[in-house]
PDB file of N, CA and C in Angstrom:
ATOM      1  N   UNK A   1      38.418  45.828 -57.911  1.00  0.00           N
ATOM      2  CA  UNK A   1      37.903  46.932 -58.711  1.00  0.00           C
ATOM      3  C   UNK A   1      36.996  47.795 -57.836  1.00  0.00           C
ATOM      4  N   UNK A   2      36.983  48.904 -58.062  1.00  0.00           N
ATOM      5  CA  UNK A   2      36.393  50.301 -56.397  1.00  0.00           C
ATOM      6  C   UNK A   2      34.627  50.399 -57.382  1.00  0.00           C
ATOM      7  N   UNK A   3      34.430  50.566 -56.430  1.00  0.00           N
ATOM      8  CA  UNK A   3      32.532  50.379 -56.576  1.00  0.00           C
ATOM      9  C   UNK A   3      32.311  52.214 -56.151  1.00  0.00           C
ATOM     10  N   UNK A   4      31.655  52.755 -57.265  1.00  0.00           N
ATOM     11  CA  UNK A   4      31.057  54.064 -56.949  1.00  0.00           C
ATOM     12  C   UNK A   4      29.752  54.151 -56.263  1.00  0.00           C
ATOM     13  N   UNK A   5      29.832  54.715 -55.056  1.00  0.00           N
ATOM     14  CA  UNK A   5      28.646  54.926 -54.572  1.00  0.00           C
ATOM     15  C   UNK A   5      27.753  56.318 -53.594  1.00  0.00           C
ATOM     16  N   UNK A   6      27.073  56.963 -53.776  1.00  0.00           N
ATOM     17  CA  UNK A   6      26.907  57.875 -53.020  1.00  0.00           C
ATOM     18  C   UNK A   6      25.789  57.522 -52.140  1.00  0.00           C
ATOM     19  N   UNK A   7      25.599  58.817 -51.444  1.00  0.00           N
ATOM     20  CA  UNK A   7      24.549  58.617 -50.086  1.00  0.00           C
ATOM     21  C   UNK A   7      23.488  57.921 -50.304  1.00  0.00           C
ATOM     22  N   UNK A   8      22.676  58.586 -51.148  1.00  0.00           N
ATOM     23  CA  UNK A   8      21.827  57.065 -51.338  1.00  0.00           C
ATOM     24  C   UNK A   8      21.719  56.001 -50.714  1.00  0.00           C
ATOM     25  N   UNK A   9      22.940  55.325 -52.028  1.00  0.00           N
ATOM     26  CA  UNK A   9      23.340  54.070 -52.068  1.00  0.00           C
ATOM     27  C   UNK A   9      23.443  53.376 -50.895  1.00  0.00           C
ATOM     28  N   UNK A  10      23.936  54.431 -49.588  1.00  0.00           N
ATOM     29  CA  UNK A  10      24.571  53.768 -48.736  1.00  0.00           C
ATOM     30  C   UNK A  10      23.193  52.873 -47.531  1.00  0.00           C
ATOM     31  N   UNK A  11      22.243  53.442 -47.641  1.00  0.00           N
ATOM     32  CA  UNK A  11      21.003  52.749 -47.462  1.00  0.00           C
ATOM     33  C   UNK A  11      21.193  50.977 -47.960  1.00  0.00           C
ATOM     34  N   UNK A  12      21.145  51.375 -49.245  1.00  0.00           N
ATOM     35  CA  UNK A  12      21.235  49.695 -50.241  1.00  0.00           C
ATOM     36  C   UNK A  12      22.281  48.934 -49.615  1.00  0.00           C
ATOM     37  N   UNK A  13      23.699  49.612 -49.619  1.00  0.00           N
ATOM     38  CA  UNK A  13      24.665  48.755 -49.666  1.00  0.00           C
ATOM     39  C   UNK A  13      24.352  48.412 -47.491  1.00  0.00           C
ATOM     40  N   UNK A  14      23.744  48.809 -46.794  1.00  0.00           N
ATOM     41  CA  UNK A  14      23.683  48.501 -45.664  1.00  0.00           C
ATOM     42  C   UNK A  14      22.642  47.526 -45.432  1.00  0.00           C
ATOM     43  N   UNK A  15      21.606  47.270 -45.956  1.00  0.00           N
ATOM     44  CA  UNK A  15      21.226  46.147 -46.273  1.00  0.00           C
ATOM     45  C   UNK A  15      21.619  44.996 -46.982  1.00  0.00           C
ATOM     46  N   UNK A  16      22.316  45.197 -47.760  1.00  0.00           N
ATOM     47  CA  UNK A  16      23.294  44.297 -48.438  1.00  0.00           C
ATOM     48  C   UNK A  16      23.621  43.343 -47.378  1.00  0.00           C
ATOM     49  N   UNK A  17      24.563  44.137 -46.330  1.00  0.00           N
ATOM     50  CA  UNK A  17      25.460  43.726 -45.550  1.00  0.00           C
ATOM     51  C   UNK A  17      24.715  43.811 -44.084  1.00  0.00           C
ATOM     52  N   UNK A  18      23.556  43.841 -43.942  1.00  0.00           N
ATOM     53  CA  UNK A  18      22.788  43.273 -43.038  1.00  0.00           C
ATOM     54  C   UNK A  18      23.170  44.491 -41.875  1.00  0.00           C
ATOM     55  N   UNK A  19      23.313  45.359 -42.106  1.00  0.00           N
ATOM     56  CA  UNK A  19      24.125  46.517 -41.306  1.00  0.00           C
ATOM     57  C   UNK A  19      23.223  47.954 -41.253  1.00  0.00           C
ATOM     58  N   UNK A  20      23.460  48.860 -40.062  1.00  0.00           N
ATOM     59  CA  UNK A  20      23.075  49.961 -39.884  1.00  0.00           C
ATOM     60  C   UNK A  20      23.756  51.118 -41.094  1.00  0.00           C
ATOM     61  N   UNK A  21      22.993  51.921 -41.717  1.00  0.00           N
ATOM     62  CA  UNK A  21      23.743  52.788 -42.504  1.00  0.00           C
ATOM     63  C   UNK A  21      25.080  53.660 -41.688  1.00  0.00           C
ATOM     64  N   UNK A  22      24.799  53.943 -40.927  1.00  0.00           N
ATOM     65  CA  UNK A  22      25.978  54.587 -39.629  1.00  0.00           C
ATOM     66  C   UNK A  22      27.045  53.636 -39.715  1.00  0.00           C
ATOM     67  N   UNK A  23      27.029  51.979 -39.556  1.00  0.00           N
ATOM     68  CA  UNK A  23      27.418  51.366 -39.246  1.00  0.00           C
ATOM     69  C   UNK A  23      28.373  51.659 -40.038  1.00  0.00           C
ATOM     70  N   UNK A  24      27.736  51.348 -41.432  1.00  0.00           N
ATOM     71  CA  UNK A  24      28.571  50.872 -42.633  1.00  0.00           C
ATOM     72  C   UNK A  24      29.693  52.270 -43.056  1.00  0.00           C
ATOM     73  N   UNK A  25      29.005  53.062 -42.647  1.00  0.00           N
ATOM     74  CA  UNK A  25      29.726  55.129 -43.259  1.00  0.00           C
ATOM     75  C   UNK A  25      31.257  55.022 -42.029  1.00  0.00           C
ATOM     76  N   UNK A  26      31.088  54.074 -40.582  1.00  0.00           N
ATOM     77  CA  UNK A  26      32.376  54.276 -39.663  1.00  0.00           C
ATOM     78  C   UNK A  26      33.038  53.205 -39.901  1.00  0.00           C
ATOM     79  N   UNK A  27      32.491  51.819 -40.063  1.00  0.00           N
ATOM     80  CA  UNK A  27      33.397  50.728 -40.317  1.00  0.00           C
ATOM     81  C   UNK A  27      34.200  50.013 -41.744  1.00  0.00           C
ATOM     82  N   UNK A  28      33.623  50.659 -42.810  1.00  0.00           N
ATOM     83  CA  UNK A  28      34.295  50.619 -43.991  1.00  0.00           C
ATOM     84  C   UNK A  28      35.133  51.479 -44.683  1.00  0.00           C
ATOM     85  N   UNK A  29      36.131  51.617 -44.931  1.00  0.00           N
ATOM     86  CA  UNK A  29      37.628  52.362 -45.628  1.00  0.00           C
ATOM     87  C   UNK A  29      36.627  52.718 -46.683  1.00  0.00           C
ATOM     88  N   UNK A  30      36.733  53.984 -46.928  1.00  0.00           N
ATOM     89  CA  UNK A  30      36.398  54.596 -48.431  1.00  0.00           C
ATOM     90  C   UNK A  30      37.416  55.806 -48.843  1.00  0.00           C
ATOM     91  N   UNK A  31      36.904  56.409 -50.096  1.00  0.00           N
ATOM     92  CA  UNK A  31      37.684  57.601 -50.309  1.00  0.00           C
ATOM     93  C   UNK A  31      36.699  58.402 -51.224  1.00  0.00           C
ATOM     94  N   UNK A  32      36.502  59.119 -50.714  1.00  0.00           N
ATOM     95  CA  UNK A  32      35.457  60.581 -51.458  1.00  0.00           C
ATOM     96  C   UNK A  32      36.404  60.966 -52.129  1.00  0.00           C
ATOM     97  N   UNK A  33      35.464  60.812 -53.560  1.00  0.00           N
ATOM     98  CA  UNK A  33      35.799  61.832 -54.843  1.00  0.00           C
ATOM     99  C   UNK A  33      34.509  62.362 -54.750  1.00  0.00           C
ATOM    100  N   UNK A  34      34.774  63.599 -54.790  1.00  0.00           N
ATOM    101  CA  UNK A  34      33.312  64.367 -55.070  1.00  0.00           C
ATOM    102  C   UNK A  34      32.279  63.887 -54.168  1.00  0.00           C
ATOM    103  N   UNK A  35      31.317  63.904 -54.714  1.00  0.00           N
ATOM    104  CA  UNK A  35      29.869  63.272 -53.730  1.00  0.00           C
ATOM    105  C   UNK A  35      30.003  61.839 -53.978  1.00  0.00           C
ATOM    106  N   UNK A  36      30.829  61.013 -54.276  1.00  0.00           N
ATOM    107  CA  UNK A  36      30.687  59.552 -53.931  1.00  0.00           C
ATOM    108  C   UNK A  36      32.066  59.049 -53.243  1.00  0.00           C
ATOM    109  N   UNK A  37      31.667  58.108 -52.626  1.00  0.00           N
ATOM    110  CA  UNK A  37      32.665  57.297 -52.063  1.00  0.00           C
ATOM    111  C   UNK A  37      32.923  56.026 -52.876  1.00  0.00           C
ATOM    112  N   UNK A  38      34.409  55.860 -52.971  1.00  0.00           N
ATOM    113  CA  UNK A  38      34.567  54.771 -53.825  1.00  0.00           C
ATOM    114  C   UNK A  38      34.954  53.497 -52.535  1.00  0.00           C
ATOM    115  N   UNK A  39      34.262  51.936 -52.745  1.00  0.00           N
ATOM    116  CA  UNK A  39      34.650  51.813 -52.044  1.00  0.00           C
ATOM    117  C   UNK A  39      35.587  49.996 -52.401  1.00  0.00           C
ATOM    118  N   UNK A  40      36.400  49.299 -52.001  1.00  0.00           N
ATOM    119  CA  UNK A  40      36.720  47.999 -52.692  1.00  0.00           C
ATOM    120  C   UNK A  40      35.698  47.022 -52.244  1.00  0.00           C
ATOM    121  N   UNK A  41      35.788  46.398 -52.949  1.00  0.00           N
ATOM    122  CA  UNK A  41      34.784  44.797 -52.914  1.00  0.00           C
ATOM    123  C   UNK A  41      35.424  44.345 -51.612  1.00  0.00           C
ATOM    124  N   UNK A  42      36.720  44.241 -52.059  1.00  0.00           N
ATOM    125  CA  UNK A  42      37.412  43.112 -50.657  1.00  0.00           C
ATOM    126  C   UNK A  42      37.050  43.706 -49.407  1.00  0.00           C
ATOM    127  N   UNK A  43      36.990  45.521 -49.501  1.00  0.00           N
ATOM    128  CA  UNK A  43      36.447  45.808 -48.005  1.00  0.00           C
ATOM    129  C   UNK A  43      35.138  45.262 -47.678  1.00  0.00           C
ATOM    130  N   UNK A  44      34.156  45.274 -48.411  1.00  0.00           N
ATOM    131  CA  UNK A  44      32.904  45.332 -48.342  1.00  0.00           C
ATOM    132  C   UNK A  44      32.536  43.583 -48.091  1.00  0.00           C
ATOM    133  N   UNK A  45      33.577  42.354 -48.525  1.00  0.00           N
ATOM    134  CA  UNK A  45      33.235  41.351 -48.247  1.00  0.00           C
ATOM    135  C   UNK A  45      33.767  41.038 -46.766  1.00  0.00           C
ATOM    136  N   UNK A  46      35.141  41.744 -46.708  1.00  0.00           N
ATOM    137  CA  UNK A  46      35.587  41.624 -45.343  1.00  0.00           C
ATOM    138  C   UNK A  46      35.124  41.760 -44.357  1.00  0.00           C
ATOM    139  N   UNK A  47      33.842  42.902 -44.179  1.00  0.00           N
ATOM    140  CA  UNK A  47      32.765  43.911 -43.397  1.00  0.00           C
ATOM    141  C   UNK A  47      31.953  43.005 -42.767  1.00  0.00           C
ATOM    142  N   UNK A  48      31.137  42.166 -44.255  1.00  0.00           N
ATOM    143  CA  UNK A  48      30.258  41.521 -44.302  1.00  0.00           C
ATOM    144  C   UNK A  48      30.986  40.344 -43.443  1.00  0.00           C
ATOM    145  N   UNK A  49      31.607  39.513 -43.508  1.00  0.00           N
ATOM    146  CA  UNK A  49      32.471  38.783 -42.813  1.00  0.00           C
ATOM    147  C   UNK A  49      32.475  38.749 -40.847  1.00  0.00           C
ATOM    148  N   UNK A  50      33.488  39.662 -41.454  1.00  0.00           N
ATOM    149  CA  UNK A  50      33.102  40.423 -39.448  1.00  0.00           C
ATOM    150  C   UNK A  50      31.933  40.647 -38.883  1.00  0.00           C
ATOM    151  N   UNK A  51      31.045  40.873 -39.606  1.00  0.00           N
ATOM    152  CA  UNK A  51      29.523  41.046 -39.190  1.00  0.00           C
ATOM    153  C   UNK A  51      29.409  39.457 -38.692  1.00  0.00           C
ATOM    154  N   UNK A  52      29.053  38.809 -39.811  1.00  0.00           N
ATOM    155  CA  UNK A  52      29.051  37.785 -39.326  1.00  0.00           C
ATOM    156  C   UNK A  52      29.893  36.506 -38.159  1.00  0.00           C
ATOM    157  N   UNK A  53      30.698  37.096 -38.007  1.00  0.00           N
ATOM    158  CA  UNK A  53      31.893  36.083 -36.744  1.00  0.00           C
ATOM    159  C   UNK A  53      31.158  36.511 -36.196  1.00  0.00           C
ATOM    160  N   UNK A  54      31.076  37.876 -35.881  1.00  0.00           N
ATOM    161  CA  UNK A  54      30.569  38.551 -34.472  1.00  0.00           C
ATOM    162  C   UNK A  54      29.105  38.112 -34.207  1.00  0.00           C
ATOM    163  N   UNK A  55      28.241  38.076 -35.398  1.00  0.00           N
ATOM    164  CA  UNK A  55      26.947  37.816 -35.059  1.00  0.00           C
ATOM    165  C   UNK A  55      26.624  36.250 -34.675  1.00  0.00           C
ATOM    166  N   UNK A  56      27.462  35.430 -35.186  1.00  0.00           N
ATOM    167  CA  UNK A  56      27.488  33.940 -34.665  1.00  0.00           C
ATOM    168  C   UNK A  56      28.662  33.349 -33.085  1.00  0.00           C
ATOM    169  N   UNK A  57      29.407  34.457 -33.163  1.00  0.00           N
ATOM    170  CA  UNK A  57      29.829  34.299 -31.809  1.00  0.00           C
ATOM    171  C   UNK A  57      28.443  34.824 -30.992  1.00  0.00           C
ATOM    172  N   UNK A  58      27.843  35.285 -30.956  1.00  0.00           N
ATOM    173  CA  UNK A  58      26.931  36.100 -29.931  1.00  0.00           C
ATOM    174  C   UNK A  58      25.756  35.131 -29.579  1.00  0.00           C
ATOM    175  N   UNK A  59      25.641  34.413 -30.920  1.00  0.00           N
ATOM    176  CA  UNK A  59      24.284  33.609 -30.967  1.00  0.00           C
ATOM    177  C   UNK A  59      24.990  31.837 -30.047  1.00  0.00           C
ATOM    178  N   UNK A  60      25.932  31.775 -30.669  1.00  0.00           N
ATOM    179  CA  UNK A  60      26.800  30.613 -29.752  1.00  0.00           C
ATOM    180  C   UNK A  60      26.391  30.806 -28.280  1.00  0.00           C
ATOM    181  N   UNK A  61      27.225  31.742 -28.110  1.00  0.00           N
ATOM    182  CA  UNK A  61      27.227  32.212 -26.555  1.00  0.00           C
ATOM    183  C   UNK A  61      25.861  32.574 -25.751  1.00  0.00           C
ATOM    184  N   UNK A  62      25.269  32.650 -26.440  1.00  0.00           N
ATOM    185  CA  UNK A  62      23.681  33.208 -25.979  1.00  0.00           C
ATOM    186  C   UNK A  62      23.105  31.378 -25.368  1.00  0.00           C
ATOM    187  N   UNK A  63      23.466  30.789 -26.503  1.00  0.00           N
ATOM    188  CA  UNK A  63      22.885  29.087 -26.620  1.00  0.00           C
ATOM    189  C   UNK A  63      23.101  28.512 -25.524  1.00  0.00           C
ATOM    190  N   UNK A  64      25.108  28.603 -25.742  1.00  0.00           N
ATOM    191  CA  UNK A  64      25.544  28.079 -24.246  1.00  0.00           C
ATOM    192  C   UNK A  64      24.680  28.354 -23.035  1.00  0.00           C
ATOM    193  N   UNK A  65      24.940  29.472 -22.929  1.00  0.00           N
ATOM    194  CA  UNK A  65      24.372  30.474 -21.532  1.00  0.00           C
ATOM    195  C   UNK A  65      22.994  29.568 -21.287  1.00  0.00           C
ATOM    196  N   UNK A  66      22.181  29.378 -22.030  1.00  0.00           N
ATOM    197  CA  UNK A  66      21.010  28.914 -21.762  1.00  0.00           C
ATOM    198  C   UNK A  66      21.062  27.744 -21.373  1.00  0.00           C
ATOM    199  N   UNK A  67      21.718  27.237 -22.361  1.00  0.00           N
ATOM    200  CA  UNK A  67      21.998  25.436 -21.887  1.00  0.00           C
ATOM    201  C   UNK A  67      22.806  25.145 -20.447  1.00  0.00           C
ATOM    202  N   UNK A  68      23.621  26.494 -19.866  1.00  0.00           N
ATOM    203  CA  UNK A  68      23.795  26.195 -18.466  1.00  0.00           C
ATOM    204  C   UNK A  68      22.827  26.122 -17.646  1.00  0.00           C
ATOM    205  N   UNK A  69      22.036  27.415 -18.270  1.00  0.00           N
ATOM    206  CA  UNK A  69      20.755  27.584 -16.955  1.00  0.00           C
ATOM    207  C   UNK A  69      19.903  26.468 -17.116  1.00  0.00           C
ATOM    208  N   UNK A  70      20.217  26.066 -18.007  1.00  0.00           N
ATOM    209  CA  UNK A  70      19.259  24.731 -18.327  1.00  0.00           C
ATOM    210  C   UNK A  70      17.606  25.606 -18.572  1.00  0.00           C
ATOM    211  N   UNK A  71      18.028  26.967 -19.599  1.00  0.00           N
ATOM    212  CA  UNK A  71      16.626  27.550 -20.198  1.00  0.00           C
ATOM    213  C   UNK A  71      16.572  27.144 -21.844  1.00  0.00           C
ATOM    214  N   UNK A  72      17.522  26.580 -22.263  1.00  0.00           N
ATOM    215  CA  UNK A  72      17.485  26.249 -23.641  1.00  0.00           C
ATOM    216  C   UNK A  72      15.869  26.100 -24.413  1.00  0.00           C
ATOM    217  N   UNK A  73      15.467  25.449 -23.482  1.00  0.00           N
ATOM    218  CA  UNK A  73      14.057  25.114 -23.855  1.00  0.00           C
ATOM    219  C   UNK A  73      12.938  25.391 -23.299  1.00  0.00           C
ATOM    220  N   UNK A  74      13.018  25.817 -22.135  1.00  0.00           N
ATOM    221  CA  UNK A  74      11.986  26.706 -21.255  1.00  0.00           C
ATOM    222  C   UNK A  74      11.333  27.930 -22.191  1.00  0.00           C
ATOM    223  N   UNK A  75       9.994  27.449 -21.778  1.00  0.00           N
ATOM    224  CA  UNK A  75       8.802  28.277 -22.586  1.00  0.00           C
ATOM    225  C   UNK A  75       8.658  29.477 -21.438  1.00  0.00           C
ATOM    226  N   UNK A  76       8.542  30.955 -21.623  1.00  0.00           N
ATOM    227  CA  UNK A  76       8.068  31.596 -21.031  1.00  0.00           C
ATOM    228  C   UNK A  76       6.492  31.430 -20.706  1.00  0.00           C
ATOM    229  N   UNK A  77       6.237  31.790 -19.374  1.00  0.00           N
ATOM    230  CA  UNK A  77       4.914  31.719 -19.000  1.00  0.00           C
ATOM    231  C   UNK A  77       3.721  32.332 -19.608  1.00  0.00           C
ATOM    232  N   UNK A  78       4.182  33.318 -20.506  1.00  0.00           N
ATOM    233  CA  UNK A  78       3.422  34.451 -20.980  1.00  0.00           C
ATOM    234  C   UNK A  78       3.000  33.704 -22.715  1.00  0.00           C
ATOM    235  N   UNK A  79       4.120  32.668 -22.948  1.00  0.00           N
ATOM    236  CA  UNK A  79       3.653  32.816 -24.412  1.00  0.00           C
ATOM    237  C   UNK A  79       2.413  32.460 -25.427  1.00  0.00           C
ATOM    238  N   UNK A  80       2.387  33.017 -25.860  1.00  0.00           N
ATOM    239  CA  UNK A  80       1.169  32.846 -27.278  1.00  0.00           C
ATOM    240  C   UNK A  80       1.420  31.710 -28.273  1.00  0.00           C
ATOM    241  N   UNK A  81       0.493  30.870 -28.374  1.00  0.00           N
ATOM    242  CA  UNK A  81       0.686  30.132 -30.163  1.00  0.00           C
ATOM    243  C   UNK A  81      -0.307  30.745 -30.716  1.00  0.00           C
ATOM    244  N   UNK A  82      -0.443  30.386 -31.823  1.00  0.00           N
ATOM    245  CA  UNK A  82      -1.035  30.842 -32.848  1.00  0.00           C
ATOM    246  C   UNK A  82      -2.703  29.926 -32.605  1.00  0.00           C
TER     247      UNK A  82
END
């Protein structure tokens, strides 16, 4: 079922989806009627989706990387506790 939404909105729905408003206006299929874009759920879960592979491939790979250098756990010299 297509979700009405205009500019605004598109603020909200980019937080929704953990996303840049830009992000969300180039990477999601819509169709302007008038001043709103209608847009489907299934796109908008699919979005959300891909966000996420991508954001947990990155964090994987970041881990690895460290655990080669063997920095996984290395404290920078600089840091602060509380």
């Amino acid at each position: 079922m297509p979700t009405s939404i205009n500019d605004e909105e598109i603020a909200q729905l980019a937080q929704f989806l953990a996303a840049s408003p830009d992000g969300v206006e180039r990477e999601i299929l819509f169709t302007k009627v008038g001043r709103h874009r209608r847009v489907l759920l299934a796109d908008l879960t699919a979005y959300k989706a891909r966000i996420a592979a991508s954001r947990d491939e990155f964090l994987t790979r970041q881990t690895r990387e460290a655990a080669q250098k063997d920095e996984y756990f290395a404290m920078p010299d600089d840091h602060e506790t509380r």
